[in-house]
N, C-alpha and C. Protein backbone atom coordinates (compact mmCIF):
# COMPACT_ATOMS: atom_id res chain seq x y z
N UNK A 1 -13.89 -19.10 -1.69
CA UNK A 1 -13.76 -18.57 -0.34
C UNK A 1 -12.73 -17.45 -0.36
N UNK A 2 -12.92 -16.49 0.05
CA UNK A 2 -11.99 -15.25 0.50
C UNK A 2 -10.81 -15.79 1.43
N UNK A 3 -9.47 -15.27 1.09
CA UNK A 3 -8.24 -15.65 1.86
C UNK A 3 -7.10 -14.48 1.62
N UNK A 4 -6.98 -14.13 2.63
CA UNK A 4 -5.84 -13.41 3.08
C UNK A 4 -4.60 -14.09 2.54
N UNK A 5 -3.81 -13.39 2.01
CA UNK A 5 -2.31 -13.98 1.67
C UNK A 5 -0.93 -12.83 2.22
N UNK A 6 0.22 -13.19 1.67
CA UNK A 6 1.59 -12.19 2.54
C UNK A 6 1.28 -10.93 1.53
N UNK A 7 1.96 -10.17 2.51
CA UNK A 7 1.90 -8.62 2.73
C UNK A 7 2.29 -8.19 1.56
N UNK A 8 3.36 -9.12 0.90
CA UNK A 8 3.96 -8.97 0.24
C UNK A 8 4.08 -9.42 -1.71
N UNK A 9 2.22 -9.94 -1.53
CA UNK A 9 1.98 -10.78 -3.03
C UNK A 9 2.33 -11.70 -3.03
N UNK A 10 2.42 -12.37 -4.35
CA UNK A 10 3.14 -13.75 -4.16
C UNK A 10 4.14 -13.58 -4.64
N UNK A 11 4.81 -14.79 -4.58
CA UNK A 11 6.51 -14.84 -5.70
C UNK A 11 6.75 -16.33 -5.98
N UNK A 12 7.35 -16.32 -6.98
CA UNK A 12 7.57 -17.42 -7.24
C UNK A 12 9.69 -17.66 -6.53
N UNK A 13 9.95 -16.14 -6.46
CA UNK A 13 11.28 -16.51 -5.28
C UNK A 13 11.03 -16.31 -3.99
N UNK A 14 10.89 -16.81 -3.34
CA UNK A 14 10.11 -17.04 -1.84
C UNK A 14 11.92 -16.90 -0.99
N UNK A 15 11.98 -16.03 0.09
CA UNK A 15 13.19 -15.91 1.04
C UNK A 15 12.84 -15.41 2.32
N UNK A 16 13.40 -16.03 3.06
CA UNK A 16 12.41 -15.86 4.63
C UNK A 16 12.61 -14.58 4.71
N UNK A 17 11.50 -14.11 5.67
CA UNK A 17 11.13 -12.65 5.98
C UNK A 17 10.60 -11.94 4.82
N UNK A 18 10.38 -12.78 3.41
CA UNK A 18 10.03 -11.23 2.45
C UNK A 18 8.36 -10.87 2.65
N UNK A 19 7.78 -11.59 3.65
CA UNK A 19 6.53 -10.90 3.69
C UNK A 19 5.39 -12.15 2.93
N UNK A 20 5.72 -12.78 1.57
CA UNK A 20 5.38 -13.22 0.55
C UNK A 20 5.05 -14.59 0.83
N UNK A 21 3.52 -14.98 -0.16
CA UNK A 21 3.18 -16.07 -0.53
C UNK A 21 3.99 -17.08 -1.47
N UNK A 22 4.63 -17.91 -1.36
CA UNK A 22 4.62 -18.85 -2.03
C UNK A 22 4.40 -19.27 -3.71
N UNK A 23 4.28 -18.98 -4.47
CA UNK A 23 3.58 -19.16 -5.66
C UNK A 23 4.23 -20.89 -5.78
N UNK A 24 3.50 -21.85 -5.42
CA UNK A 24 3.39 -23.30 -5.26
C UNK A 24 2.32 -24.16 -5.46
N UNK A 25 2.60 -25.19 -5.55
CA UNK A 25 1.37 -26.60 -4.96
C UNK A 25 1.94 -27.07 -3.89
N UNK A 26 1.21 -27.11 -2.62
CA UNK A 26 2.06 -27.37 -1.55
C UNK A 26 0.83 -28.34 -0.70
N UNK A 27 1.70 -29.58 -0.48
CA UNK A 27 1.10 -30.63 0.36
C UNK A 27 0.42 -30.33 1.71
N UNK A 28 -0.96 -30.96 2.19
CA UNK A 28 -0.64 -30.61 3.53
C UNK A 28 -0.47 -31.53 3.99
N UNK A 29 0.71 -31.03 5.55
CA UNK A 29 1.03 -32.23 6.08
C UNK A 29 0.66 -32.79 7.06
N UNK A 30 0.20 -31.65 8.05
CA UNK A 30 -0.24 -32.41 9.59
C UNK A 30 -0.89 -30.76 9.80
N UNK A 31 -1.06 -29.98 11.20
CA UNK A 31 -1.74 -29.30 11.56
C UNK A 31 -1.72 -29.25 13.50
N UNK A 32 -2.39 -28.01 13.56
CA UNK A 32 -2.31 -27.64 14.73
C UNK A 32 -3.66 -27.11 15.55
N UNK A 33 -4.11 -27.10 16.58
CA UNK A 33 -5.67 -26.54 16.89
C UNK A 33 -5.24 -25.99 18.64
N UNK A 34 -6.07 -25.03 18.77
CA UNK A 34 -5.99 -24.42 19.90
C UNK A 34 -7.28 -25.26 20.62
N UNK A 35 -6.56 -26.43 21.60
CA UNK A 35 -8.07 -26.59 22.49
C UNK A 35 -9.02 -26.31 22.84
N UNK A 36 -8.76 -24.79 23.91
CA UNK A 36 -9.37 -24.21 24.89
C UNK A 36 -10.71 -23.45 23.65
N UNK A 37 -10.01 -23.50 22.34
CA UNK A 37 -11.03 -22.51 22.05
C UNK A 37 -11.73 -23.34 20.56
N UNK A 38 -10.92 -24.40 20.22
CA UNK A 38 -11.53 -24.88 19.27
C UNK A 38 -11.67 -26.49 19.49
N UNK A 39 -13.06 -26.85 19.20
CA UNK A 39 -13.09 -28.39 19.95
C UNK A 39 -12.55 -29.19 18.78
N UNK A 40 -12.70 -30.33 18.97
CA UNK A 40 -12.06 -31.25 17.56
C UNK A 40 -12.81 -31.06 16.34
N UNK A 41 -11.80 -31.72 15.63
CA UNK A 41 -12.63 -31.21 13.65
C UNK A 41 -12.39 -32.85 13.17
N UNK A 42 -13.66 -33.12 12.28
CA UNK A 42 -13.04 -33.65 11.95
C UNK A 42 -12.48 -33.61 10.59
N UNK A 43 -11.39 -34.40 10.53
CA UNK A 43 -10.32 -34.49 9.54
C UNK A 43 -9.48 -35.65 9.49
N UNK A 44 -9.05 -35.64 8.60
CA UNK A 44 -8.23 -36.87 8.00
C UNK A 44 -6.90 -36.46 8.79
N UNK A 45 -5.80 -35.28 8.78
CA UNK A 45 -4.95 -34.92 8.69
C UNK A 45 -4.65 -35.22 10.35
N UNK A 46 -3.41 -35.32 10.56
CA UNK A 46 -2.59 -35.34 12.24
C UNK A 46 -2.75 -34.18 12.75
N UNK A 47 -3.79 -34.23 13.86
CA UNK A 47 -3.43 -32.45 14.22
C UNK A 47 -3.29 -32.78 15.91
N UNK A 48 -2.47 -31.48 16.11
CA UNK A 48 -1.93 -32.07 17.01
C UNK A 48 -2.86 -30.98 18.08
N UNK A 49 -3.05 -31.22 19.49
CA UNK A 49 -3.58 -29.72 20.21
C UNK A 49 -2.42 -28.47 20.67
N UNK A 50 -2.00 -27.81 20.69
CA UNK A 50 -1.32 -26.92 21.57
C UNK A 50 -0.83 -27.10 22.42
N UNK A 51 -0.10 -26.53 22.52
CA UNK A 51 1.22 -26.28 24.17
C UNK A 51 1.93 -25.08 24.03
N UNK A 52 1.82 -24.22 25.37
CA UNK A 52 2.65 -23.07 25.50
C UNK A 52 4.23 -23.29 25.17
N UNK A 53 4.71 -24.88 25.11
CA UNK A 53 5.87 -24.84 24.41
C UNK A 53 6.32 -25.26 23.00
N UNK A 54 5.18 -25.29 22.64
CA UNK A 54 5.36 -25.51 21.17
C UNK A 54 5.71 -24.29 19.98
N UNK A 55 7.09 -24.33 19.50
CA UNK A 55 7.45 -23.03 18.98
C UNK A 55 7.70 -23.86 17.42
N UNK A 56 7.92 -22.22 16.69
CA UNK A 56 8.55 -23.08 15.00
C UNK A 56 9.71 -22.23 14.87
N UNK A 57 11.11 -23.02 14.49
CA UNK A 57 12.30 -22.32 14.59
C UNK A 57 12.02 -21.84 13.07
N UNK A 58 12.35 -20.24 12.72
CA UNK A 58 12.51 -19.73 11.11
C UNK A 58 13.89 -18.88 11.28
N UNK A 59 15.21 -19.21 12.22
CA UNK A 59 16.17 -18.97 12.26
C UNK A 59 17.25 -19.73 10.80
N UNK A 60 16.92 -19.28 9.25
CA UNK A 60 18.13 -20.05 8.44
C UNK A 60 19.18 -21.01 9.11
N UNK A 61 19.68 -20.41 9.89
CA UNK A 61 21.21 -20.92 10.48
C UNK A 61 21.18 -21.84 11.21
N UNK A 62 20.12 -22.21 11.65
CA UNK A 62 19.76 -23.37 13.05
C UNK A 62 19.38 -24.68 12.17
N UNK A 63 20.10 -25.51 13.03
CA UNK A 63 19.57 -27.17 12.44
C UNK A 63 18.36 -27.20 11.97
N UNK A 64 17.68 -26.64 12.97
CA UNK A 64 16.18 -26.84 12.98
C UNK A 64 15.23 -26.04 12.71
N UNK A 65 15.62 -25.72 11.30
CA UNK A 65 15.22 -24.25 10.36
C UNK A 65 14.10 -24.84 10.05
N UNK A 66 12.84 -24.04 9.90
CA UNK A 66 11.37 -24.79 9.43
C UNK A 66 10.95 -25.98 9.57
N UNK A 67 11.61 -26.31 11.25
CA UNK A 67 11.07 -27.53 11.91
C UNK A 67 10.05 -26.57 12.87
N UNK A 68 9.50 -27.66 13.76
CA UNK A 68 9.08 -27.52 15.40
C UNK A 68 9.74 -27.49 16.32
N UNK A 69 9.68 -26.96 17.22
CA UNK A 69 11.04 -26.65 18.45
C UNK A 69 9.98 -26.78 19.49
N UNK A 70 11.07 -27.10 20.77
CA UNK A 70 10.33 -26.79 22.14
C UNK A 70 10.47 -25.77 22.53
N UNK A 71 10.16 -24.80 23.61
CA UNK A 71 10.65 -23.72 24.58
C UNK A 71 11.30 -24.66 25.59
N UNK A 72 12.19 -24.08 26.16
CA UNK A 72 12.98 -23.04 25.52
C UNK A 72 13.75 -23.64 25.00
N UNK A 73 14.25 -22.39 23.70
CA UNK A 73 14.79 -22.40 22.19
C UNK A 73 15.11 -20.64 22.17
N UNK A 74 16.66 -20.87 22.08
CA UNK A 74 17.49 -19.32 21.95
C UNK A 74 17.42 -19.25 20.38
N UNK A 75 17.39 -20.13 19.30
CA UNK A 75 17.50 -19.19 18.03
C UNK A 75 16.09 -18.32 17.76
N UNK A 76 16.27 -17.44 16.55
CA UNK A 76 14.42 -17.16 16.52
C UNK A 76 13.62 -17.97 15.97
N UNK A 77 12.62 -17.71 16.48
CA UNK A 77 11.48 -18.93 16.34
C UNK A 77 9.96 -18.51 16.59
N UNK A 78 8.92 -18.62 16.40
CA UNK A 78 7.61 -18.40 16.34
C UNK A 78 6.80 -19.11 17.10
N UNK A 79 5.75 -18.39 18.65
CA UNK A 79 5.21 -19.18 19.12
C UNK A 79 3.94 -19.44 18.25
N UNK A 80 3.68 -21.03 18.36
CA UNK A 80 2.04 -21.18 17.78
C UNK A 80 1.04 -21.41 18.69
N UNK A 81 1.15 -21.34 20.19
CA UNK A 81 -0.16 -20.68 21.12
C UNK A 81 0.12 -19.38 21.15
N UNK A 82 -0.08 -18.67 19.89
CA UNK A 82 -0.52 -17.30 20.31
C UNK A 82 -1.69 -16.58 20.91
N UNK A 83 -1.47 -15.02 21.06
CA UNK A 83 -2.32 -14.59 22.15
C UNK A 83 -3.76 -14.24 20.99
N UNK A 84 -3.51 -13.94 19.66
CA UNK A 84 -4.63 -13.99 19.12
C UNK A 84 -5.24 -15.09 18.60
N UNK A 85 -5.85 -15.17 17.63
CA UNK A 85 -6.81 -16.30 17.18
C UNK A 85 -6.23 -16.94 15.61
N UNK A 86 -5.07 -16.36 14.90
CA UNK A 86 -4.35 -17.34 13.81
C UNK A 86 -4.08 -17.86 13.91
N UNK A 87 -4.02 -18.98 14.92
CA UNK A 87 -3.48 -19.98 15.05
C UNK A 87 -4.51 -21.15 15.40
N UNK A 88 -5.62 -20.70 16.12
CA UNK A 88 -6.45 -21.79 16.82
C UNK A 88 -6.62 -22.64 16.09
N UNK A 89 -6.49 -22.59 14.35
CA UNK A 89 -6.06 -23.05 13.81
C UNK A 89 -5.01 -23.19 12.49
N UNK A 90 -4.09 -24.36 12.55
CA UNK A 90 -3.00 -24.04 11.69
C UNK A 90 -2.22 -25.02 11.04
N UNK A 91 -2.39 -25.51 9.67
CA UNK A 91 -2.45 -25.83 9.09
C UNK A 91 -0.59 -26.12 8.22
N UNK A 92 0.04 -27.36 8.48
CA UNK A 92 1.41 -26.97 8.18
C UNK A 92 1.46 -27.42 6.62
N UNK A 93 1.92 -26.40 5.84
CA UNK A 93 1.82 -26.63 4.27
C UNK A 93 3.10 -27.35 4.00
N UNK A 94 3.67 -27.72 2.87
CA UNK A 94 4.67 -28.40 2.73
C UNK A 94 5.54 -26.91 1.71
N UNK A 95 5.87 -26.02 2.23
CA UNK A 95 6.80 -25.63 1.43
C UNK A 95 8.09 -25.64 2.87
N UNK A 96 9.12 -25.73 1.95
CA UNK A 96 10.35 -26.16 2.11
C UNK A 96 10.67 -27.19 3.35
N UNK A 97 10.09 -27.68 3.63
CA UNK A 97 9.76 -28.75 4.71
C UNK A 97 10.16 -30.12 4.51
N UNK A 98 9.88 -30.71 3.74
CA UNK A 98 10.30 -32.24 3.02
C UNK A 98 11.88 -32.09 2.13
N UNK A 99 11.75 -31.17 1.18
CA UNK A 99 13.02 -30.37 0.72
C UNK A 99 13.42 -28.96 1.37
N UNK A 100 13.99 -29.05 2.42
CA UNK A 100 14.14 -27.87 2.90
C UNK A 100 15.54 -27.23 2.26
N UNK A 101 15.36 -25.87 1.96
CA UNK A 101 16.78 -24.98 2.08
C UNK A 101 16.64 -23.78 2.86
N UNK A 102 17.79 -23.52 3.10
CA UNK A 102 18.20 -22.45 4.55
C UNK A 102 17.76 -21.18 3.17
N UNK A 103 17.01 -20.67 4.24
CA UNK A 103 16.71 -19.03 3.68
C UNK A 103 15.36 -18.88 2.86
N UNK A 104 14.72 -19.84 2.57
CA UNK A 104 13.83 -20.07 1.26
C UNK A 104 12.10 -19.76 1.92
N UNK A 105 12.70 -19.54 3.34
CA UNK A 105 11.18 -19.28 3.73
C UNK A 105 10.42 -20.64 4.89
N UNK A 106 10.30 -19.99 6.07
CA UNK A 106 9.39 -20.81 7.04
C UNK A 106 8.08 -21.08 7.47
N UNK A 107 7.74 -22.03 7.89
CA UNK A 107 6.05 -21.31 8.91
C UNK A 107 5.14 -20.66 8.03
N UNK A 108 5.16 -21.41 6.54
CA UNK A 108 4.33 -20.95 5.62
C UNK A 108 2.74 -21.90 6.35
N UNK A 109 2.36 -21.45 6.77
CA UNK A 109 0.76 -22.35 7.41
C UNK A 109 -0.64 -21.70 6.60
N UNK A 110 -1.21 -22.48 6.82
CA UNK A 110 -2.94 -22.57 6.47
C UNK A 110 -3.39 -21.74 7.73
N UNK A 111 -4.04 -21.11 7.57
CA UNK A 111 -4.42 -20.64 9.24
C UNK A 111 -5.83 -19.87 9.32
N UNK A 112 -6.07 -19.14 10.06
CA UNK A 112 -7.23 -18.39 10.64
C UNK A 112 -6.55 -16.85 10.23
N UNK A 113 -7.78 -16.26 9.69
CA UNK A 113 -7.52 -14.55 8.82
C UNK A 113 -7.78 -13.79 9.71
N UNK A 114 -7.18 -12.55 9.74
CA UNK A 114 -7.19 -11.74 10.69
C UNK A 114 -9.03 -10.90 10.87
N UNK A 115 -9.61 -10.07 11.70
CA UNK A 115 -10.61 -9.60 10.79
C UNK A 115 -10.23 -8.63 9.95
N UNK A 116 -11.25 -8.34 8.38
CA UNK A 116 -10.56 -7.49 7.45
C UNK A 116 -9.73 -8.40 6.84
N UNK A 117 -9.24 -9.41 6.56
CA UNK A 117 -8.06 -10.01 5.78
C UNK A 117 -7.23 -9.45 6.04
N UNK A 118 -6.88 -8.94 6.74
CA UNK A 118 -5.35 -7.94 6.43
C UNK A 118 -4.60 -9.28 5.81
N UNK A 119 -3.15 -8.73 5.75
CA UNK A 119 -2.31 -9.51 4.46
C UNK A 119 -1.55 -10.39 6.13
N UNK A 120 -0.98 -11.50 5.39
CA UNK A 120 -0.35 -12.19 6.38
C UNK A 120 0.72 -12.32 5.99
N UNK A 121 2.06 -12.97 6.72
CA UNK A 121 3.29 -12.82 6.48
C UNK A 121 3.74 -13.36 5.67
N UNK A 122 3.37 -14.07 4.71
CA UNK A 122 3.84 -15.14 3.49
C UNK A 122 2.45 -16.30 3.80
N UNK A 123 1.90 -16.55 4.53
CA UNK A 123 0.45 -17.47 4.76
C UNK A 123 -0.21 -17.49 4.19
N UNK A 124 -1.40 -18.31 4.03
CA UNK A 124 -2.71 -18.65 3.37
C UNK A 124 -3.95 -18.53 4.59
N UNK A 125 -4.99 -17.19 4.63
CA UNK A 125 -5.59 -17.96 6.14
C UNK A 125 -7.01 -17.36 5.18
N UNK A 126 -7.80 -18.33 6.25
CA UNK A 126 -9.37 -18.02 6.02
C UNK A 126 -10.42 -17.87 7.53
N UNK A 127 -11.20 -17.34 6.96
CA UNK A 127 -12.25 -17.06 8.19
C UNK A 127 -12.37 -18.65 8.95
N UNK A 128 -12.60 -18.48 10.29
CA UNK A 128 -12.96 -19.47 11.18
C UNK A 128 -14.06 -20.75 10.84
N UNK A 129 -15.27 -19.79 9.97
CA UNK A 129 -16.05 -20.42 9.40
C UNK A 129 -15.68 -21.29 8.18
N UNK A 130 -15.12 -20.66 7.36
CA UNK A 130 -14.57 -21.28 6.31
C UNK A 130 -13.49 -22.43 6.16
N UNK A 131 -12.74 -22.39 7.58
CA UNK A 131 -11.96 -23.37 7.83
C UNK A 131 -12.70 -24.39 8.56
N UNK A 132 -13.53 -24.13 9.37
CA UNK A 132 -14.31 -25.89 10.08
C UNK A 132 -15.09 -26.58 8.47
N UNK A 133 -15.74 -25.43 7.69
CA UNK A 133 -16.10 -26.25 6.49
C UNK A 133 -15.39 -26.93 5.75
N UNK A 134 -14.40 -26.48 5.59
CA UNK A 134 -13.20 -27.45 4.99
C UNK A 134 -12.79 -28.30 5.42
N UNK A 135 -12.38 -28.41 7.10
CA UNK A 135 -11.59 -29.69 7.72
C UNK A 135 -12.03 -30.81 7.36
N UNK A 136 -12.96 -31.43 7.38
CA UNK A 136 -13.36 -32.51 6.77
C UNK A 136 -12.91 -33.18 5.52
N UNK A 137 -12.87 -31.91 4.38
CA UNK A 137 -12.21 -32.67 2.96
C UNK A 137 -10.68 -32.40 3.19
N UNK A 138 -10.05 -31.83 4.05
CA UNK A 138 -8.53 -31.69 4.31
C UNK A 138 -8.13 -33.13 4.59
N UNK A 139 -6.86 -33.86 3.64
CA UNK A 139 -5.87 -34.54 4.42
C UNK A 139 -4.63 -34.25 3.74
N UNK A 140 -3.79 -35.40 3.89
CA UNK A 140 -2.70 -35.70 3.71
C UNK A 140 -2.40 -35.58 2.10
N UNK A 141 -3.37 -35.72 1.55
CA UNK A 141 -3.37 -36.28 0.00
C UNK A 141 -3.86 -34.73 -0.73
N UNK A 142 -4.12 -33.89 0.24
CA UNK A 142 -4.96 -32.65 -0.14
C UNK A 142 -3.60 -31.49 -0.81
N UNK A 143 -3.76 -30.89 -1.65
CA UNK A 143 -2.62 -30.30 -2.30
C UNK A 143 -3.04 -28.93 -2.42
N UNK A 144 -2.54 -27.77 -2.04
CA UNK A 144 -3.29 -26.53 -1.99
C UNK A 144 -2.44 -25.80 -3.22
N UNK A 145 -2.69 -25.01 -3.97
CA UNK A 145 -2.15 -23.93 -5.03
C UNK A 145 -2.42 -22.78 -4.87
N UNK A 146 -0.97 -22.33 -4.99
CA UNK A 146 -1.13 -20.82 -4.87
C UNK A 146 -0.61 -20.28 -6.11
N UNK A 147 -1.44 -19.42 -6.94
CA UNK A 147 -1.20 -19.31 -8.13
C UNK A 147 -0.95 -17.73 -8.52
C-alpha cells in the first residue's frame, strides 16, 4: 500500500518538530475516528470517537508531553477534530508514549494521507480506502515498522 511519511525522511534520531518519521517498530495502541464522517470499523483496537475537546499536548516541557489533553489547555498542543480529513482517522503508535522522553517527538499517529501523499509531519498515513481495509487486522498486538 502507498503511504505518505514526514517531510522530513526518516531518522533513526527522532526530536519533536524535525518534520521526521520515526525509523522504529512501534506498537499500536488505541486510536481515534471522526463520527460524523466515518461510521464504526471494525477492529480489535480501543478507538475512541471525537470531541472538539480532545487535544494532544507536544509541548516537551508540560507534564503531559505526548499525552491527550482536554481544551482548554495553554501549553502547545494539537487538535485531533480537525477541519480536514487526517484525522477521521487516527491511529496512536507507540513511539515515545509507554517510554516517554521530553523532546524525542509527539503525535507520531497512523492516519488518513493527504491527496497526492504529500509528506506528513513525522506520521505514517494512508488513503481512506486503504485504512477501512486494514482496520480489521489492526490491534493491540499489531506492530508497525518503519524502516
Amino acid at each position: 500500500m502507498r503511504a505518505a511519511l514526514g517531510r522530513s525522511g526518516i531518522t533513526s534520531l527522532k526530536r519533536e518538530g524535525d518534520g521526521a518519521t520515526p525509523r522504529a517498530s512501534m506498537r499500536l495502541l488505541s486510536g481515534y475516528r471522526r463520527g460524523d464522517r466515518m461510521g464504526a470499523m471494525p477492529t480489535t483496537l480501543p478507538i475512541r470517537r471525537l470531541r472538539r475537546d480532545m487535544l494532544w499536548c507536544d509541548a516537551p516541557g508540560h507534564p503531559a508531553y505526548n499525552r491527550p489533553v482536554k481544551a482548554p489547555f495553554s501549553a502547545s498542543h494539537e487538535k485531533l477534530l480537525r477541519d480536514d480529513t487526517l484525522y477521521d482517522v487516527c491511529i496512536v503508535m507507540d513511539w515515545n508514549v509507554t517510554m516517554r522522553r521530553r523532546g524525542c517527538g509527539s503525535a507520531i499517529f497512523f492516519h488518513l494521507a493527504r491527496p497526492g501523499y504529500t509528506p506528513t509531519e513525522g506520521c505514517v498515513a494512508l488513503s481512506a480506502a486503504d485504512m477501512r481495509r486494514l482496520m480489521p487486522y489492526l490491534g493491540t498486538r499489531t506492530v508497525m515498522s518503519v524502516l
